[in-house]
PDB file of N, CA and C in Angstrom:
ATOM      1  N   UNK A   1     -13.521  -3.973   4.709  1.00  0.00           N
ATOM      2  CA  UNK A   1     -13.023  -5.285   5.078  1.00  0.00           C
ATOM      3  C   UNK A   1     -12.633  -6.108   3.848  1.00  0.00           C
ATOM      4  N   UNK A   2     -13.421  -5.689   2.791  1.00  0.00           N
ATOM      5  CA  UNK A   2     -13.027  -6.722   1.273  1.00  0.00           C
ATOM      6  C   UNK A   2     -11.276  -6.555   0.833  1.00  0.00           C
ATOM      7  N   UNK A   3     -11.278  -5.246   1.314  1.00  0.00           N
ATOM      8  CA  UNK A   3      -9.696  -4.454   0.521  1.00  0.00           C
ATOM      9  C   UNK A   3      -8.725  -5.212   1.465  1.00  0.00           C
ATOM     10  N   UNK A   4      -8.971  -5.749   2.450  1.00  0.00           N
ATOM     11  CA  UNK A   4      -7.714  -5.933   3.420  1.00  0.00           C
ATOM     12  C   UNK A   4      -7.096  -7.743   3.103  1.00  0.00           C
ATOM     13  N   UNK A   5      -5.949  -7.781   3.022  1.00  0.00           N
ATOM     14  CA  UNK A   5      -5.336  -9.268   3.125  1.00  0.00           C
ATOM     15  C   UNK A   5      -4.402  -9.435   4.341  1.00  0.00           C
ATOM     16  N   UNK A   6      -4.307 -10.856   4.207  1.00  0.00           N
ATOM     17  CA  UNK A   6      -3.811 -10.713   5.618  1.00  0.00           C
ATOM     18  C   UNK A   6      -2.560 -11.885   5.117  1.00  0.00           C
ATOM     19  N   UNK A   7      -1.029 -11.576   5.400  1.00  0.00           N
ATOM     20  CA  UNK A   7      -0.138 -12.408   5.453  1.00  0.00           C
ATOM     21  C   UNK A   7       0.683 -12.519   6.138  1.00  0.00           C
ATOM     22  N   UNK A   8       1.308 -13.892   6.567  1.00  0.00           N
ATOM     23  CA  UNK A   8       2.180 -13.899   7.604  1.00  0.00           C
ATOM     24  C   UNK A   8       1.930 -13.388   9.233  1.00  0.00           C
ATOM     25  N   UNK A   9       0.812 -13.283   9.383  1.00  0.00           N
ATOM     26  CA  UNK A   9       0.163 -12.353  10.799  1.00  0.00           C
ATOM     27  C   UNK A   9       0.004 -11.156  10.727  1.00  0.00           C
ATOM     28  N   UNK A  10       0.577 -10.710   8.895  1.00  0.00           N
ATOM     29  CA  UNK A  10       0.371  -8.788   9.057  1.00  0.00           C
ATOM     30  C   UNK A  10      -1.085  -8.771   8.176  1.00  0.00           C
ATOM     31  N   UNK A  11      -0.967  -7.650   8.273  1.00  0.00           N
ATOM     32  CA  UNK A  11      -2.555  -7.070   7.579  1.00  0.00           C
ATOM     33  C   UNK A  11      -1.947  -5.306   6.389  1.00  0.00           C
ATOM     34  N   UNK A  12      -2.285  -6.317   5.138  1.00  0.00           N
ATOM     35  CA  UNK A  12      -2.445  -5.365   3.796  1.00  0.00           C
ATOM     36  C   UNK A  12      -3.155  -4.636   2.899  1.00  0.00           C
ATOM     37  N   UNK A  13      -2.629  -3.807   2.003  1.00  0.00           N
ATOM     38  CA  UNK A  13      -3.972  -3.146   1.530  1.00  0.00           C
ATOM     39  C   UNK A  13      -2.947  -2.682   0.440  1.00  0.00           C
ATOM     40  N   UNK A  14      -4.117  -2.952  -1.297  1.00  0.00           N
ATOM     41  CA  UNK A  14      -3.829  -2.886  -1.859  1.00  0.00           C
ATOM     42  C   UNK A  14      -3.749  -1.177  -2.721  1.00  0.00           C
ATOM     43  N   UNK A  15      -2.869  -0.540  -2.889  1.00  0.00           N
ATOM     44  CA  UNK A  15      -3.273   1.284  -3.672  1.00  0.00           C
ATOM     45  C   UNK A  15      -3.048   1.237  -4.384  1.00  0.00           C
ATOM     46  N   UNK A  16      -3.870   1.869  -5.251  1.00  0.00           N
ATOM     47  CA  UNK A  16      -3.237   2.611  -6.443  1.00  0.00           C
ATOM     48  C   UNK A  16      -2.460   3.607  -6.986  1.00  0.00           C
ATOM     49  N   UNK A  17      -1.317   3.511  -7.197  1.00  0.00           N
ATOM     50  CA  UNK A  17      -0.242   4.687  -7.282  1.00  0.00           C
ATOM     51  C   UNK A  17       0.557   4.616  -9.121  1.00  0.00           C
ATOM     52  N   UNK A  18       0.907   5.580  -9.215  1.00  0.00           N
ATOM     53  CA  UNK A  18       1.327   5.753 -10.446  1.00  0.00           C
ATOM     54  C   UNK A  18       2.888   5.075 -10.373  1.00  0.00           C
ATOM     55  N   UNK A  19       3.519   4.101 -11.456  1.00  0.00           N
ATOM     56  CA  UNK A  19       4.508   3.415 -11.449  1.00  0.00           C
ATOM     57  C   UNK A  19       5.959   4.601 -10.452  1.00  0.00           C
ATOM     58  N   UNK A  20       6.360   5.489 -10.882  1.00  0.00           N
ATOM     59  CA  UNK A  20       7.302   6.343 -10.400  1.00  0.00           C
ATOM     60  C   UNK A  20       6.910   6.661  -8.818  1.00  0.00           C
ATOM     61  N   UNK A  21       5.874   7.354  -8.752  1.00  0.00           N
ATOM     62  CA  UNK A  21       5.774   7.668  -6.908  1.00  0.00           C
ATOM     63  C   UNK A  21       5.846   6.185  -6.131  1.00  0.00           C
ATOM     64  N   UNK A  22       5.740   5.122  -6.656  1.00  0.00           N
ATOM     65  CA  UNK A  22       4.907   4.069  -6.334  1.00  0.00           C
ATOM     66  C   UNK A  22       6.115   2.713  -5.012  1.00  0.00           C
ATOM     67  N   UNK A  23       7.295   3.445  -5.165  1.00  0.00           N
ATOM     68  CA  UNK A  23       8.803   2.403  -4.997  1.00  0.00           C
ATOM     69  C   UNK A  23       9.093   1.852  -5.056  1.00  0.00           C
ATOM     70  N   UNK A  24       7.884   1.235  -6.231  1.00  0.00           N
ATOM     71  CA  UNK A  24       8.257  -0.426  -7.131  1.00  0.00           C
ATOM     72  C   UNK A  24       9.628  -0.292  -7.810  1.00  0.00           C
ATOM     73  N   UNK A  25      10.524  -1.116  -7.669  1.00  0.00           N
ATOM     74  CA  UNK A  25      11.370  -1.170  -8.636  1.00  0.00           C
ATOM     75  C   UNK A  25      11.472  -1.654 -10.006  1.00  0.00           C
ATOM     76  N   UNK A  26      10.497  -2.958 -10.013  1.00  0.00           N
ATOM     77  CA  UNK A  26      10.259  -3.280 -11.422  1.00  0.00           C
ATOM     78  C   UNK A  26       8.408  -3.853 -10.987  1.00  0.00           C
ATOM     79  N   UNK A  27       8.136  -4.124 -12.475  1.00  0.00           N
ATOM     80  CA  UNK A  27       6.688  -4.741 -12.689  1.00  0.00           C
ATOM     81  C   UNK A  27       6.729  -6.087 -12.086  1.00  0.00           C
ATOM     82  N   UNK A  28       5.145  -6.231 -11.482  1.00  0.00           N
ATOM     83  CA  UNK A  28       5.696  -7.768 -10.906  1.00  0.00           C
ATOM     84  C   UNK A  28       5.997  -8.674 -12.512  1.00  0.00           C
ATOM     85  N   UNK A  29       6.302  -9.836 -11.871  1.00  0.00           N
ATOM     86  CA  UNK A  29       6.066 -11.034 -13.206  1.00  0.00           C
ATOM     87  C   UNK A  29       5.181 -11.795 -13.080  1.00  0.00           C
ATOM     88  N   UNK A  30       4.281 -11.525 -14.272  1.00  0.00           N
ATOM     89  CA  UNK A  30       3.285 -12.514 -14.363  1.00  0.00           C
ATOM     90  C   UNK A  30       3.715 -13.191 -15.270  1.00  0.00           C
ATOM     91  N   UNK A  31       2.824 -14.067 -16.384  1.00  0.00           N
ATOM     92  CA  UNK A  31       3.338 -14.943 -17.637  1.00  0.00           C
ATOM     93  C   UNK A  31       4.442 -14.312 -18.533  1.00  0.00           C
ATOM     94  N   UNK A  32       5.073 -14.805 -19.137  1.00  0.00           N
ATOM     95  CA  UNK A  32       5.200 -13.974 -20.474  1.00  0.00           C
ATOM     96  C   UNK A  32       6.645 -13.312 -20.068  1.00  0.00           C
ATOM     97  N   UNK A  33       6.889 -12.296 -21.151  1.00  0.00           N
ATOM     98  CA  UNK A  33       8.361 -11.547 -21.021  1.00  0.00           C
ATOM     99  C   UNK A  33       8.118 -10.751 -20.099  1.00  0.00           C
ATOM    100  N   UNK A  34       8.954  -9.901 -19.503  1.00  0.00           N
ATOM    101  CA  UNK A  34       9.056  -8.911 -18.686  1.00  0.00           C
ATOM    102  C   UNK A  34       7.839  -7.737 -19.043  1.00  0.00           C
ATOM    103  N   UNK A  35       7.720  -7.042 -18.044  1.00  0.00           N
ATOM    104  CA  UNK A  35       6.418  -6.239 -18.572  1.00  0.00           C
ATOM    105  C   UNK A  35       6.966  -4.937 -18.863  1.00  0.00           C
ATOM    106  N   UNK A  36       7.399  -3.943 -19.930  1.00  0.00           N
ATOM    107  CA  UNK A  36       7.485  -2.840 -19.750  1.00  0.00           C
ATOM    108  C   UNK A  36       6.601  -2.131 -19.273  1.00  0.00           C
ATOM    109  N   UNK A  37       6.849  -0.498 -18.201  1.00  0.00           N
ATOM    110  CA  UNK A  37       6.009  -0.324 -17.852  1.00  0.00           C
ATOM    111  C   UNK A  37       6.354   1.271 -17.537  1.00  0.00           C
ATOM    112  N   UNK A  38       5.377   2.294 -17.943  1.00  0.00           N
ATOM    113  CA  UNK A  38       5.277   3.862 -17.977  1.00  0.00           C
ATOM    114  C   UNK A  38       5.176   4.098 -16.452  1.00  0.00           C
ATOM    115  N   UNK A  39       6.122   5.520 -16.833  1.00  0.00           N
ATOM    116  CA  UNK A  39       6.075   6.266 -15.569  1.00  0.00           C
ATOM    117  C   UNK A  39       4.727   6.366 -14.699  1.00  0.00           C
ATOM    118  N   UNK A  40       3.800   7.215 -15.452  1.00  0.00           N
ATOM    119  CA  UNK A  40       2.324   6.986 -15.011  1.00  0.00           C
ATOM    120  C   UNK A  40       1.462   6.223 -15.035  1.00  0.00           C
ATOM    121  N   UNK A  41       2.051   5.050 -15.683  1.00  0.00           N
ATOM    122  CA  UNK A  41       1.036   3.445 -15.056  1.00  0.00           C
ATOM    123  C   UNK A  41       0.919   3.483 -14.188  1.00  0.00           C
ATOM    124  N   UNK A  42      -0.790   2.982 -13.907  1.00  0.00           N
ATOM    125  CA  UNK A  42      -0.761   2.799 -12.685  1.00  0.00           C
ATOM    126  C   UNK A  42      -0.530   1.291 -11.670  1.00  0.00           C
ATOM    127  N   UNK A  43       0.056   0.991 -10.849  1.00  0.00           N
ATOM    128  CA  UNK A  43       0.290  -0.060  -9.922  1.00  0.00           C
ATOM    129  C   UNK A  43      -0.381  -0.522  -8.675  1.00  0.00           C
ATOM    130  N   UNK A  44      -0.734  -1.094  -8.332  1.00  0.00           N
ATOM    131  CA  UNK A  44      -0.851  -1.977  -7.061  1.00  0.00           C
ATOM    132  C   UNK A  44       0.455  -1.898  -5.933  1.00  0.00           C
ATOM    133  N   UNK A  45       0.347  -0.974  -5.178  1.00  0.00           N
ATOM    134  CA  UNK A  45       1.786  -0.743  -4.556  1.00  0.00           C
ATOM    135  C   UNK A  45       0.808  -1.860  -3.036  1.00  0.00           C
ATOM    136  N   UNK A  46       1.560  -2.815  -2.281  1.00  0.00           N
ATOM    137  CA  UNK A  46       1.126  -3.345  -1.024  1.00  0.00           C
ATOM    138  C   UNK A  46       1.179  -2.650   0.060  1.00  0.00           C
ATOM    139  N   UNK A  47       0.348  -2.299   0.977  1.00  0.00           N
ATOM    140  CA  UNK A  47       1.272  -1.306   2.049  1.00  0.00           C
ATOM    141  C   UNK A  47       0.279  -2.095   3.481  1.00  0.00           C
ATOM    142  N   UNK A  48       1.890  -1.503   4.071  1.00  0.00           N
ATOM    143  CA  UNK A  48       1.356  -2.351   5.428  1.00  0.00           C
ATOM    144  C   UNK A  48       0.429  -1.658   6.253  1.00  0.00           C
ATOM    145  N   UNK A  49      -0.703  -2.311   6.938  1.00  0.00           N
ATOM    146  CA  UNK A  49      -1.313  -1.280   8.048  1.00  0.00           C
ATOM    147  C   UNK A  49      -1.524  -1.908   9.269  1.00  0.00           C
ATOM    148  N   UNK A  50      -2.047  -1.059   9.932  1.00  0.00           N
ATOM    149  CA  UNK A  50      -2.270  -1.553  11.191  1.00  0.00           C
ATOM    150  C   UNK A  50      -4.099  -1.582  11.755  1.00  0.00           C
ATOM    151  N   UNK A  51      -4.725  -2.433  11.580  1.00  0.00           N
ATOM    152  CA  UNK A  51      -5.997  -2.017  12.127  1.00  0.00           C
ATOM    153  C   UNK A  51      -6.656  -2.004  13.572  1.00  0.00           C
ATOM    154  N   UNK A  52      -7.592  -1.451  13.253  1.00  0.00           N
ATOM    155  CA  UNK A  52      -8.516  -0.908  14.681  1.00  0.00           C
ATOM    156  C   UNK A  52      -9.622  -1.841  14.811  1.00  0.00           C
ATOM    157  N   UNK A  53     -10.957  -0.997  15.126  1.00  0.00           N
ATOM    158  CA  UNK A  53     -12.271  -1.860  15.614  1.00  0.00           C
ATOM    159  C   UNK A  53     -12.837  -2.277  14.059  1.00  0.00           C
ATOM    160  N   UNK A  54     -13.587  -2.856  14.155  1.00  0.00           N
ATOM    161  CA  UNK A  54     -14.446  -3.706  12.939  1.00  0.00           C
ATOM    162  C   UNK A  54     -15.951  -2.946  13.478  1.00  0.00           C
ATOM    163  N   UNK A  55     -16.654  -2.034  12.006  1.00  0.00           N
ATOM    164  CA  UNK A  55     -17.654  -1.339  12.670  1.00  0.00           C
ATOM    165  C   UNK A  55     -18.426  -1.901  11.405  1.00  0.00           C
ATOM    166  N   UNK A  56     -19.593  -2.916  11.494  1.00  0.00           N
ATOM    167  CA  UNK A  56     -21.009  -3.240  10.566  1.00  0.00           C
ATOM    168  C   UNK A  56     -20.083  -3.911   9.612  1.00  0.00           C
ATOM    169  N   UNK A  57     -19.439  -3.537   8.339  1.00  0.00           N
ATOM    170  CA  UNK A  57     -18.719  -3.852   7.319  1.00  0.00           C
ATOM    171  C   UNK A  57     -17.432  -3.285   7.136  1.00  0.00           C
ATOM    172  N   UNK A  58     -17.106  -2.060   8.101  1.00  0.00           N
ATOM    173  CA  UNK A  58     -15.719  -0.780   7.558  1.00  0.00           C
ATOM    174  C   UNK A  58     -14.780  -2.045   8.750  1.00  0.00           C
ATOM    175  N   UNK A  59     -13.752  -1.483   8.147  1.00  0.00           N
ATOM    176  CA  UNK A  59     -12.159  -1.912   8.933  1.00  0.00           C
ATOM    177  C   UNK A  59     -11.829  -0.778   9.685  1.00  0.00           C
ATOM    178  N   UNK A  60     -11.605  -0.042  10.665  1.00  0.00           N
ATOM    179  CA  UNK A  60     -10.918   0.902  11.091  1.00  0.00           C
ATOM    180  C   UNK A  60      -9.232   1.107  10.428  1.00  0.00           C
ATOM    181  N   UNK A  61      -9.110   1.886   9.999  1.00  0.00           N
ATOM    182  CA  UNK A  61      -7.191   1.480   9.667  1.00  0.00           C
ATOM    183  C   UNK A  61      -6.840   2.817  10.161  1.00  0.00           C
ATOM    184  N   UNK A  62      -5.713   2.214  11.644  1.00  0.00           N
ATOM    185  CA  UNK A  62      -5.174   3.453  12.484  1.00  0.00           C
ATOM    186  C   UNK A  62      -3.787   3.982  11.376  1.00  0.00           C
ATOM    187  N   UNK A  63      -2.980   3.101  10.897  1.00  0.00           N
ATOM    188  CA  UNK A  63      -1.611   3.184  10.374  1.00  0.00           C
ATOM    189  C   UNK A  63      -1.483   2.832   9.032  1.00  0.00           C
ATOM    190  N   UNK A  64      -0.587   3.662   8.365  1.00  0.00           N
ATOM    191  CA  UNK A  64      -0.527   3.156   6.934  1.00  0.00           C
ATOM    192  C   UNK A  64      -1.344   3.129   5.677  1.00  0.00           C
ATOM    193  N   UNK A  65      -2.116   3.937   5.422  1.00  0.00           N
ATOM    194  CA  UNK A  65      -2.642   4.444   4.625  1.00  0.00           C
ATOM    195  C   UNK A  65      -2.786   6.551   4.851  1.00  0.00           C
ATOM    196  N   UNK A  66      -2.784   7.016   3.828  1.00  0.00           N
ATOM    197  CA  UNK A  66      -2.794   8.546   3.988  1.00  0.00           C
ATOM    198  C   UNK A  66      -4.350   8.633   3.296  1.00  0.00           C
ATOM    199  N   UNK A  67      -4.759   9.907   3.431  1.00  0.00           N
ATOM    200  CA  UNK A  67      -5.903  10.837   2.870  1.00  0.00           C
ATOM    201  C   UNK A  67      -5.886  10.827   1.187  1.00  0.00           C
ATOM    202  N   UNK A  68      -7.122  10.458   0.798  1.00  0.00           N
ATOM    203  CA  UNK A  68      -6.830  10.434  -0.678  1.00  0.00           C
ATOM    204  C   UNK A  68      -6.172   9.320  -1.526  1.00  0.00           C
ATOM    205  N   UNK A  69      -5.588   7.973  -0.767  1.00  0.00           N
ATOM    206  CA  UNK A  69      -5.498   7.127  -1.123  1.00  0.00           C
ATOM    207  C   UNK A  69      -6.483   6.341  -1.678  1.00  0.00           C
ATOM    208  N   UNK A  70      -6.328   5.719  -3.214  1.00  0.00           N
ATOM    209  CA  UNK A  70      -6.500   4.824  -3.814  1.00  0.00           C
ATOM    210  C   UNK A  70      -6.722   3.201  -3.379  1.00  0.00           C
ATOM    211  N   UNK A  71      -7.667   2.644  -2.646  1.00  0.00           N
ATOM    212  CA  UNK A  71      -7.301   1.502  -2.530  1.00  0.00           C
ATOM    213  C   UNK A  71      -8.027   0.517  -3.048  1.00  0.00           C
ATOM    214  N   UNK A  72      -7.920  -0.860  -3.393  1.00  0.00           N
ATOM    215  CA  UNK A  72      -8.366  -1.807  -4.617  1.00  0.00           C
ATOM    216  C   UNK A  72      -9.034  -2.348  -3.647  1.00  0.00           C
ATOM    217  N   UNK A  73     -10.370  -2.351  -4.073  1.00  0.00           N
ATOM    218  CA  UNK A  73     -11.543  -3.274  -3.389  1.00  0.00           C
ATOM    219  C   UNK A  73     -11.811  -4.672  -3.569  1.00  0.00           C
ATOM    220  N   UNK A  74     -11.698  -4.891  -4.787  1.00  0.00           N
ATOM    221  CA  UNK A  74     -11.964  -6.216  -5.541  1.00  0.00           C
ATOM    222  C   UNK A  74     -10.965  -6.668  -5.948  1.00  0.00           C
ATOM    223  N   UNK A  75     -10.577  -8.055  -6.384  1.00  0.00           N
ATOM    224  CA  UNK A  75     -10.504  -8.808  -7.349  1.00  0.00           C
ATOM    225  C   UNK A  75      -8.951  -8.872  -6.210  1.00  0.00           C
ATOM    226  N   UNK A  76      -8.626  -8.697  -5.079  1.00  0.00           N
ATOM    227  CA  UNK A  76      -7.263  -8.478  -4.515  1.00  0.00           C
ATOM    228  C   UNK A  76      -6.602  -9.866  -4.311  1.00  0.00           C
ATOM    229  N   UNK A  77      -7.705 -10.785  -4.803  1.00  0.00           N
ATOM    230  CA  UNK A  77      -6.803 -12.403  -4.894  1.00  0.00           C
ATOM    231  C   UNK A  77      -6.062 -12.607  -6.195  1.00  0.00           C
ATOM    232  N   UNK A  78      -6.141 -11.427  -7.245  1.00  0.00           N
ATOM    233  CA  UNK A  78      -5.220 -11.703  -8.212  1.00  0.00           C
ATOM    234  C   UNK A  78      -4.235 -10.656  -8.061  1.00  0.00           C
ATOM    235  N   UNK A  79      -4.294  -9.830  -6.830  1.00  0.00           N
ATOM    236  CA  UNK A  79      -3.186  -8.784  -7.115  1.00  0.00           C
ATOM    237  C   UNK A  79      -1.685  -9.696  -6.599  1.00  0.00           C
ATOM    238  N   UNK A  80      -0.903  -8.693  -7.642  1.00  0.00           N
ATOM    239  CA  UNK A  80       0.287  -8.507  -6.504  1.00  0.00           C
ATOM    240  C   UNK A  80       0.820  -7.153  -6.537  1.00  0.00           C
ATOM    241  N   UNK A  81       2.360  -7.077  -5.285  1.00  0.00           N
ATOM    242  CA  UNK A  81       2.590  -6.348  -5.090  1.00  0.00           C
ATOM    243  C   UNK A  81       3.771  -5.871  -6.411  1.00  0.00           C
ATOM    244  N   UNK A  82       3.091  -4.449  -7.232  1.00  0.00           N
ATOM    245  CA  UNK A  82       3.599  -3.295  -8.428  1.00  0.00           C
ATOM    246  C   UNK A  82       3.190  -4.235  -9.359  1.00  0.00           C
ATOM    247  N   UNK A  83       1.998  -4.782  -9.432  1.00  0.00           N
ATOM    248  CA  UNK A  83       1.299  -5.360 -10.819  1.00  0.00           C
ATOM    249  C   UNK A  83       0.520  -4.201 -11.513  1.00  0.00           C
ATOM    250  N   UNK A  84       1.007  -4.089 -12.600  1.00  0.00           N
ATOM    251  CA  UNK A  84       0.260  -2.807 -13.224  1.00  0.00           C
ATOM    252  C   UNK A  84      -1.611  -3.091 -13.356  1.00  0.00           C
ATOM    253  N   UNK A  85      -2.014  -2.118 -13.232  1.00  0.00           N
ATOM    254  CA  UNK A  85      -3.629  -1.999 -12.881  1.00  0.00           C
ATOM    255  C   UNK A  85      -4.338  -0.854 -13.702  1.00  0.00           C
ATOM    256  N   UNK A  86      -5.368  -1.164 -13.975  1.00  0.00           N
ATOM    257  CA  UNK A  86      -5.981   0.079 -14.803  1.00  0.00           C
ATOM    258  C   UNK A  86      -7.878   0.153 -13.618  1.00  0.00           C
ATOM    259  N   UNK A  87      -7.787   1.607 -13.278  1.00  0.00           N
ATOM    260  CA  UNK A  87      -8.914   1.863 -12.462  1.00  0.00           C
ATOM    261  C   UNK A  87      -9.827   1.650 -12.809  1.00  0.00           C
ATOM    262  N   UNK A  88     -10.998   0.999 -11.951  1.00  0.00           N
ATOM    263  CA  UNK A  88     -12.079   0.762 -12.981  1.00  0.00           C
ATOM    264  C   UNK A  88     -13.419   1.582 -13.272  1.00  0.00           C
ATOM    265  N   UNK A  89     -13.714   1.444 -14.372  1.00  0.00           N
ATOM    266  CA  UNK A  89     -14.827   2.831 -15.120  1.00  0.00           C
ATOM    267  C   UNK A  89     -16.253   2.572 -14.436  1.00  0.00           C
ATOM    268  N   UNK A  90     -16.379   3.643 -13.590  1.00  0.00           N
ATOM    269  CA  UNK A  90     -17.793   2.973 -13.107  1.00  0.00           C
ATOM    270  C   UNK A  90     -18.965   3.468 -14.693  1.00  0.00           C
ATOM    271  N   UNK A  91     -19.779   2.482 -14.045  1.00  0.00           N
ATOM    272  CA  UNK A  91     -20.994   1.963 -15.496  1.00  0.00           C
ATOM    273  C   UNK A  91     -21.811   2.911 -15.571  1.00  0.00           C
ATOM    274  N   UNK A  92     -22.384   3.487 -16.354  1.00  0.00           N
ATOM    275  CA  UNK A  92     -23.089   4.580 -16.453  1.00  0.00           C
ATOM    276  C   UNK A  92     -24.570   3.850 -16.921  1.00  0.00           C
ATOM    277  N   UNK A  93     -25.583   4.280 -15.701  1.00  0.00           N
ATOM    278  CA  UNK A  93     -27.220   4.160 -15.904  1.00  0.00           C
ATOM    279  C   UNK A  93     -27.621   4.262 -17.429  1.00  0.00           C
ATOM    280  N   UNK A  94     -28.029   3.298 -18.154  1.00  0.00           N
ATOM    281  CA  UNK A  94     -28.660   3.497 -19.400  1.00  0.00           C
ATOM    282  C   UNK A  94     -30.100   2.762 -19.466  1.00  0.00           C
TER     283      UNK A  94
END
């Protein structure tokens, strides 16, 4: 339920995809000059879905997402849609 936004009456979800598979055409704009940006950067691509029942904390999502998708849990009030993103390192027990 954290990953999902909701605009205009639709319902979104943020993935992670590498700049080229991704069908961003350019980087979003944030501050500053234009962002150059590598084939295999990775992006924030938006994709539309469609959801189901609401079970304890999960979202059901019938449409629009595939197997093995990447999707951004956190921080999705600063995303946008083909803002370059770097995955984050989970913390290792010390």
């Amino acid at each position: 339920t954290t990953a999902i936004s909701r605009l205009g009456g639709k319902d979104f979800i943020f993935v992670a995809q590498p700049y080229q598979s991704s069908g961003c055409k350019a980087a979003a704009q944030t501050e500053g000059p234009p962002a150059k940006i590598e084939p295999n950067q990775m992006v924030a691509a938006q994709k539309l879905i469609q959801l189901g029942k609401i079970i304890g904390n999960n979202q059901e999502v019938l449409e629009g997402l595939s197997a093995g998708d990447r999707i951004a849990t956190s921080g999705i009030l600063q995303l946008q849609n083909c803002l370059p993103i770097a995955a984050e390192t989970p913390v290792k027990p010390g």
